[in-house]
C-alpha atoms as a PDB file:
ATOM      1  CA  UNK A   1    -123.472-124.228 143.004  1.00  0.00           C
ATOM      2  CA  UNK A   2    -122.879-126.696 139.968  1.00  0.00           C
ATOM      3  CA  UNK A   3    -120.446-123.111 138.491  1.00  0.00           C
ATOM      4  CA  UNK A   4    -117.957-123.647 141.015  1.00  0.00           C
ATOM      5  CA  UNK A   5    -117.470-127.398 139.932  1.00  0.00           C
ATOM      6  CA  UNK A   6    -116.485-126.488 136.328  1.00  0.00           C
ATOM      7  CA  UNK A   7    -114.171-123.442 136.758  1.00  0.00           C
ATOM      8  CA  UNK A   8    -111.523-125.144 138.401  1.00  0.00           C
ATOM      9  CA  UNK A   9    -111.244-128.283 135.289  1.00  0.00           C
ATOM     10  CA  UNK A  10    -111.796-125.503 132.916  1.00  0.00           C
ATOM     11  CA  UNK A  11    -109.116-123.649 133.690  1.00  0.00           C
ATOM     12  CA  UNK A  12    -106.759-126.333 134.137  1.00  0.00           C
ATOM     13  CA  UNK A  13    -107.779-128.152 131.257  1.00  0.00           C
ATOM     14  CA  UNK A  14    -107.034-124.486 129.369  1.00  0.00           C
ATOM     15  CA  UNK A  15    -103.678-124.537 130.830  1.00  0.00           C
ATOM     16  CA  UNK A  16    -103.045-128.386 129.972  1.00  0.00           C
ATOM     17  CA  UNK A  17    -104.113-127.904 126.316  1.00  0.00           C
ATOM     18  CA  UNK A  18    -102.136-124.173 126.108  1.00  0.00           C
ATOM     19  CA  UNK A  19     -98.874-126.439 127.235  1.00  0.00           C
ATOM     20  CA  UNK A  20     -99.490-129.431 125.023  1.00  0.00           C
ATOM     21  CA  UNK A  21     -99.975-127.318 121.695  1.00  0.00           C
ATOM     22  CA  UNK A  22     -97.011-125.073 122.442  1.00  0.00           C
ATOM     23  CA  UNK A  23     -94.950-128.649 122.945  1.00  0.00           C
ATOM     24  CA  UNK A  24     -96.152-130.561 120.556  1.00  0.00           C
ATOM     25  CA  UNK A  25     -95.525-127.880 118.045  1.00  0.00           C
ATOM     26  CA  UNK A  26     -91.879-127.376 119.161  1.00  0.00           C
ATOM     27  CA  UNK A  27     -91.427-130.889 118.225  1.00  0.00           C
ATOM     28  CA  UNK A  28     -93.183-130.963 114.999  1.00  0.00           C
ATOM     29  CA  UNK A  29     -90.999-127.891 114.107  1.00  0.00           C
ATOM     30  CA  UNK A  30     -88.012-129.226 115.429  1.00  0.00           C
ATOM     31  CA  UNK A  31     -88.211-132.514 113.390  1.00  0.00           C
ATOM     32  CA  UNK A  32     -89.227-130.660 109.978  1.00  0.00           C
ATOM     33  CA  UNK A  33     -85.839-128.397 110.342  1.00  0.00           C
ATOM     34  CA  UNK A  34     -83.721-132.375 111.487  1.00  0.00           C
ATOM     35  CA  UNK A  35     -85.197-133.816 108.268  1.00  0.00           C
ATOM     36  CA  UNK A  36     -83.980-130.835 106.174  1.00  0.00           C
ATOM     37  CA  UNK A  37     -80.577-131.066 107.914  1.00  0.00           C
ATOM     38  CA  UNK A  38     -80.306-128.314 110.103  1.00  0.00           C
ATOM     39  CA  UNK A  39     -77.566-128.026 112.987  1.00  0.00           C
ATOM     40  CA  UNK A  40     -78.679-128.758 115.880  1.00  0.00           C
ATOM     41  CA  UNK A  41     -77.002-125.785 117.786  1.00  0.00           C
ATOM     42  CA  UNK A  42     -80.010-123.569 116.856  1.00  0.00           C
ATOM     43  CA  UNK A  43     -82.208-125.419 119.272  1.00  0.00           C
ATOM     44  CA  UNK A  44     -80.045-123.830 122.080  1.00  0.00           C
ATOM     45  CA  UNK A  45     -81.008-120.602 123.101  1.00  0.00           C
ATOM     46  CA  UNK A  46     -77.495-119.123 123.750  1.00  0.00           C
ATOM     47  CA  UNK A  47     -76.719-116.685 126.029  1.00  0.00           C
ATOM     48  CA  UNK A  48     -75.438-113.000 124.801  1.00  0.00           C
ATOM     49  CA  UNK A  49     -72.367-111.747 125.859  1.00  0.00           C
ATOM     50  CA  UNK A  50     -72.900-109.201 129.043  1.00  0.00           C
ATOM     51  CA  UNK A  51     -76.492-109.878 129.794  1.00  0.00           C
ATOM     52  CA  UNK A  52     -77.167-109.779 132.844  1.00  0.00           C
ATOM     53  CA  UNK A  53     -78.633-112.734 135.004  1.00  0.00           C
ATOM     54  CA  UNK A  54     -82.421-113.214 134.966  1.00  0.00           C
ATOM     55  CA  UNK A  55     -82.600-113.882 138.680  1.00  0.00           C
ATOM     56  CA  UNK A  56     -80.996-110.035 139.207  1.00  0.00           C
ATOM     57  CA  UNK A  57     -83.534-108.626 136.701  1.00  0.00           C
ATOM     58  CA  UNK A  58     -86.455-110.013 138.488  1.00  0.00           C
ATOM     59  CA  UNK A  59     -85.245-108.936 141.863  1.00  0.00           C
ATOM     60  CA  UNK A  60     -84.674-105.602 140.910  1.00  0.00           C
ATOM     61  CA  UNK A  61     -88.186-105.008 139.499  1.00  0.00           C
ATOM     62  CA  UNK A  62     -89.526-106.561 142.511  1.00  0.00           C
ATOM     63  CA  UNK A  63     -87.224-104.614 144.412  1.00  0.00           C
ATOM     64  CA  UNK A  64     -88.501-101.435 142.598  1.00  0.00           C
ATOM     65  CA  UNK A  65     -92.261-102.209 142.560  1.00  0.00           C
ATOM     66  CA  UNK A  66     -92.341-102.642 146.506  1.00  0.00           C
ATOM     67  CA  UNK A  67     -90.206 -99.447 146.835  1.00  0.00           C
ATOM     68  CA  UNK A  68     -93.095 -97.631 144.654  1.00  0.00           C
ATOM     69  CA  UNK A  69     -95.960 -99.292 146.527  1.00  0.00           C
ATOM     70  CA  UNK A  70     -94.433 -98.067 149.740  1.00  0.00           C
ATOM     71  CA  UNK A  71     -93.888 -94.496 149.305  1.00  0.00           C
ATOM     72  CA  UNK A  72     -97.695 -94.890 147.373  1.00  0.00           C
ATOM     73  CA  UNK A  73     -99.267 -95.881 150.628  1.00  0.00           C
ATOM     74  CA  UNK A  74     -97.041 -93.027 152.173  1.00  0.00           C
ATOM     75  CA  UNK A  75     -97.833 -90.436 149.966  1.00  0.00           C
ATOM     76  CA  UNK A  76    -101.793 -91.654 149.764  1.00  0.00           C
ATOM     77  CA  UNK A  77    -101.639 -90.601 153.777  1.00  0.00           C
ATOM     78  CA  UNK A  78    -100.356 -87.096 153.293  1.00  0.00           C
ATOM     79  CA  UNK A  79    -103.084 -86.230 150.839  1.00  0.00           C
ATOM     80  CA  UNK A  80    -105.591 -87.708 153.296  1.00  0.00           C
ATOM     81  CA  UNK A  81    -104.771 -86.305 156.401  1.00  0.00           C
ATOM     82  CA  UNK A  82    -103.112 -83.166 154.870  1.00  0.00           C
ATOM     83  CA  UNK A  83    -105.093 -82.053 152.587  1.00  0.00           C
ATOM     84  CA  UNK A  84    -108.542 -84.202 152.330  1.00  0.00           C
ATOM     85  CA  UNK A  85    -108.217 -85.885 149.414  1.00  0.00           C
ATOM     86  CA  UNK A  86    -110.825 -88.801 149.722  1.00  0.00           C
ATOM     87  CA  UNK A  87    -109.252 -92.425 150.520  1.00  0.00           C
ATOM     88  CA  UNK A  88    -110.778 -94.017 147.791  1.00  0.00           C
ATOM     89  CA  UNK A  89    -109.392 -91.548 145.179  1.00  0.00           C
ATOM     90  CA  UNK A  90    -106.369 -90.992 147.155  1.00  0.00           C
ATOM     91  CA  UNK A  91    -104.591 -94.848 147.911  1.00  0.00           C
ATOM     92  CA  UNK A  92    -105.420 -96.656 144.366  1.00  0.00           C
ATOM     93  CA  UNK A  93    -104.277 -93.133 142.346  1.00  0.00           C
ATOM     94  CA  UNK A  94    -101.070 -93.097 144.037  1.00  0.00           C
ATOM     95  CA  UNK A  95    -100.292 -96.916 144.441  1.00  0.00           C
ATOM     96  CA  UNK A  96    -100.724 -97.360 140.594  1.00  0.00           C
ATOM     97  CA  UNK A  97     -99.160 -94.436 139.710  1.00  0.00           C
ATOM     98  CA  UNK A  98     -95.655 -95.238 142.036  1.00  0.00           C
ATOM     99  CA  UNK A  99     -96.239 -98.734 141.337  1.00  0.00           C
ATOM    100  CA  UNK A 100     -95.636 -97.880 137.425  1.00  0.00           C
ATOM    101  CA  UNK A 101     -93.257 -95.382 137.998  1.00  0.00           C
ATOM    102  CA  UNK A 102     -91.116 -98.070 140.192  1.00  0.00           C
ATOM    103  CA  UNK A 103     -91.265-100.335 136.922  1.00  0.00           C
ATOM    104  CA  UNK A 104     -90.631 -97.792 134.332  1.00  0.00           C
ATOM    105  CA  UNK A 105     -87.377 -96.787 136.650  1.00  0.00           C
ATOM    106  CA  UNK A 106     -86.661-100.530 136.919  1.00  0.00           C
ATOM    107  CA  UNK A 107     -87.063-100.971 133.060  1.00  0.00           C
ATOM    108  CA  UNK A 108     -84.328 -98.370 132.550  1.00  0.00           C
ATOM    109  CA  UNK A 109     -82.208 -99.353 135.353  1.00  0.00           C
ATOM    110  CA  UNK A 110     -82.518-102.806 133.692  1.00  0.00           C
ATOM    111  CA  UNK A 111     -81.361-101.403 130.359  1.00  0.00           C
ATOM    112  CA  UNK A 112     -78.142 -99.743 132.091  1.00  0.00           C
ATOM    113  CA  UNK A 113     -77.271-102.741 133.587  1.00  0.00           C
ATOM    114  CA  UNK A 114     -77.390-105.132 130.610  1.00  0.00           C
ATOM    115  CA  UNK A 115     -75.220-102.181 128.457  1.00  0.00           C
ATOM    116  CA  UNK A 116     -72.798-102.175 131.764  1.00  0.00           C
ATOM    117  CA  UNK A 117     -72.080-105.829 132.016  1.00  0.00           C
END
Protein backbone atom coordinates (compact mmCIF):
# COMPACT_ATOMS: atom_id res chain seq x y z
CA UNK A 1 0.00 0.00 0.00
CA UNK A 2 2.68 2.55 1.39
CA UNK A 3 4.60 1.60 -2.66
CA UNK A 4 2.01 3.37 -4.40
CA UNK A 5 2.59 6.61 -2.25
CA UNK A 6 6.27 6.95 -3.30
CA UNK A 7 6.22 6.13 -7.06
CA UNK A 8 4.35 8.96 -8.10
CA UNK A 9 7.03 11.82 -6.03
CA UNK A 10 9.75 9.62 -7.22
CA UNK A 11 9.20 9.90 -10.51
CA UNK A 12 8.39 13.40 -10.60
CA UNK A 13 11.02 14.40 -8.42
CA UNK A 14 13.36 12.33 -11.21
CA UNK A 15 11.88 14.41 -13.83
CA UNK A 16 12.23 17.80 -11.75
CA UNK A 17 15.92 17.12 -10.96
CA UNK A 18 16.60 15.63 -14.86
CA UNK A 19 15.16 19.34 -15.96
CA UNK A 20 16.97 21.42 -13.38
CA UNK A 21 20.55 19.86 -14.11
CA UNK A 22 20.08 20.03 -17.87
CA UNK A 23 19.10 24.01 -17.16
CA UNK A 24 21.23 24.90 -14.82
CA UNK A 25 24.06 23.56 -16.83
CA UNK A 26 22.99 25.45 -20.01
CA UNK A 27 23.46 28.47 -18.00
CA UNK A 28 26.66 27.72 -16.37
CA UNK A 29 27.93 26.93 -19.94
CA UNK A 30 26.42 29.74 -21.44
CA UNK A 31 28.02 32.29 -19.00
CA UNK A 32 31.65 30.59 -19.16
CA UNK A 33 31.56 31.07 -23.22
CA UNK A 34 29.89 35.32 -22.34
CA UNK A 35 32.91 35.77 -20.04
CA UNK A 36 35.36 34.54 -22.72
CA UNK A 37 33.58 36.75 -25.29
CA UNK A 38 31.77 34.64 -27.45
CA UNK A 39 28.92 35.91 -29.94
CA UNK A 40 25.97 35.44 -28.85
CA UNK A 41 24.45 34.10 -32.20
CA UNK A 42 25.68 30.57 -31.28
CA UNK A 43 23.07 30.28 -28.61
CA UNK A 44 20.47 30.21 -31.50
CA UNK A 45 19.89 27.05 -32.95
CA UNK A 46 19.41 28.16 -36.62
CA UNK A 47 17.46 26.60 -38.96
CA UNK A 48 19.15 24.80 -42.22
CA UNK A 49 18.24 25.76 -45.45
CA UNK A 50 15.42 23.17 -46.94
CA UNK A 51 14.61 21.25 -43.84
CA UNK A 52 11.60 20.42 -43.64
CA UNK A 53 9.09 21.46 -40.78
CA UNK A 54 9.09 19.35 -37.60
CA UNK A 55 5.33 19.35 -37.33
CA UNK A 56 5.29 17.46 -41.08
CA UNK A 57 7.98 15.00 -39.87
CA UNK A 58 6.05 13.95 -36.90
CA UNK A 59 2.83 13.59 -38.78
CA UNK A 60 4.21 11.56 -41.30
CA UNK A 61 5.71 8.96 -38.91
CA UNK A 62 2.53 8.94 -37.13
CA UNK A 63 0.88 8.79 -40.28
CA UNK A 64 3.10 5.76 -41.23
CA UNK A 65 3.07 3.89 -37.88
CA UNK A 66 -0.90 3.75 -37.85
CA UNK A 67 -0.83 2.71 -41.56
CA UNK A 68 1.59 -0.31 -40.38
CA UNK A 69 -0.46 -1.13 -37.28
CA UNK A 70 -3.49 -1.38 -39.48
CA UNK A 71 -2.60 -3.66 -42.18
CA UNK A 72 -0.71 -5.65 -38.88
CA UNK A 73 -4.05 -6.27 -37.31
CA UNK A 74 -5.23 -7.12 -40.97
CA UNK A 75 -2.70 -9.35 -41.87
CA UNK A 76 -2.63 -11.00 -38.06
CA UNK A 77 -6.47 -12.11 -39.18
CA UNK A 78 -5.55 -13.85 -42.38
CA UNK A 79 -2.98 -16.03 -40.68
CA UNK A 80 -5.59 -16.81 -38.02
CA UNK A 81 -8.49 -17.65 -39.80
CA UNK A 82 -6.58 -18.76 -42.97
CA UNK A 83 -4.15 -20.65 -42.01
CA UNK A 84 -4.15 -21.26 -37.98
CA UNK A 85 -1.48 -19.49 -36.91
CA UNK A 86 -2.15 -19.03 -33.07
CA UNK A 87 -3.42 -15.37 -31.97
CA UNK A 88 -0.91 -14.89 -29.57
CA UNK A 89 1.99 -15.57 -32.01
CA UNK A 90 0.08 -14.22 -34.82
CA UNK A 91 -1.19 -10.24 -33.73
CA UNK A 92 2.10 -9.06 -31.65
CA UNK A 93 4.55 -10.75 -34.64
CA UNK A 94 2.86 -8.85 -37.22
CA UNK A 95 1.95 -5.52 -35.37
CA UNK A 96 5.71 -5.07 -34.45
CA UNK A 97 6.96 -6.16 -37.46
CA UNK A 98 4.52 -3.51 -39.78
CA UNK A 99 4.76 -1.19 -37.02
CA UNK A 100 8.75 -1.03 -37.72
CA UNK A 101 8.49 -1.42 -41.18
CA UNK A 102 5.95 1.77 -41.24
CA UNK A 103 8.90 3.71 -39.40
CA UNK A 104 11.79 2.49 -41.32
CA UNK A 105 9.60 3.62 -44.62
CA UNK A 106 8.84 6.86 -42.76
CA UNK A 107 12.61 7.33 -41.86
CA UNK A 108 13.43 7.22 -45.58
CA UNK A 109 10.51 9.05 -46.77
CA UNK A 110 11.71 11.61 -44.17
CA UNK A 111 15.19 11.66 -45.69
CA UNK A 112 13.66 12.33 -49.34
CA UNK A 113 11.78 15.00 -48.18
CA UNK A 114 14.43 17.02 -46.30
CA UNK A 115 16.93 16.45 -49.69
CA UNK A 116 13.63 17.68 -51.79
CA UNK A 117 12.90 20.86 -49.99
Amino acid sequence: MGSEVIILPVIFGVIFAIAYLYFSTRNKERLALIEKGAEASIFVKGRREGAAPFWKIVILNIALLLIGIGVAIFVGSILVYSFGVEEGVAYPGTIFTLAGVGLLVGFTMTKRLEKED
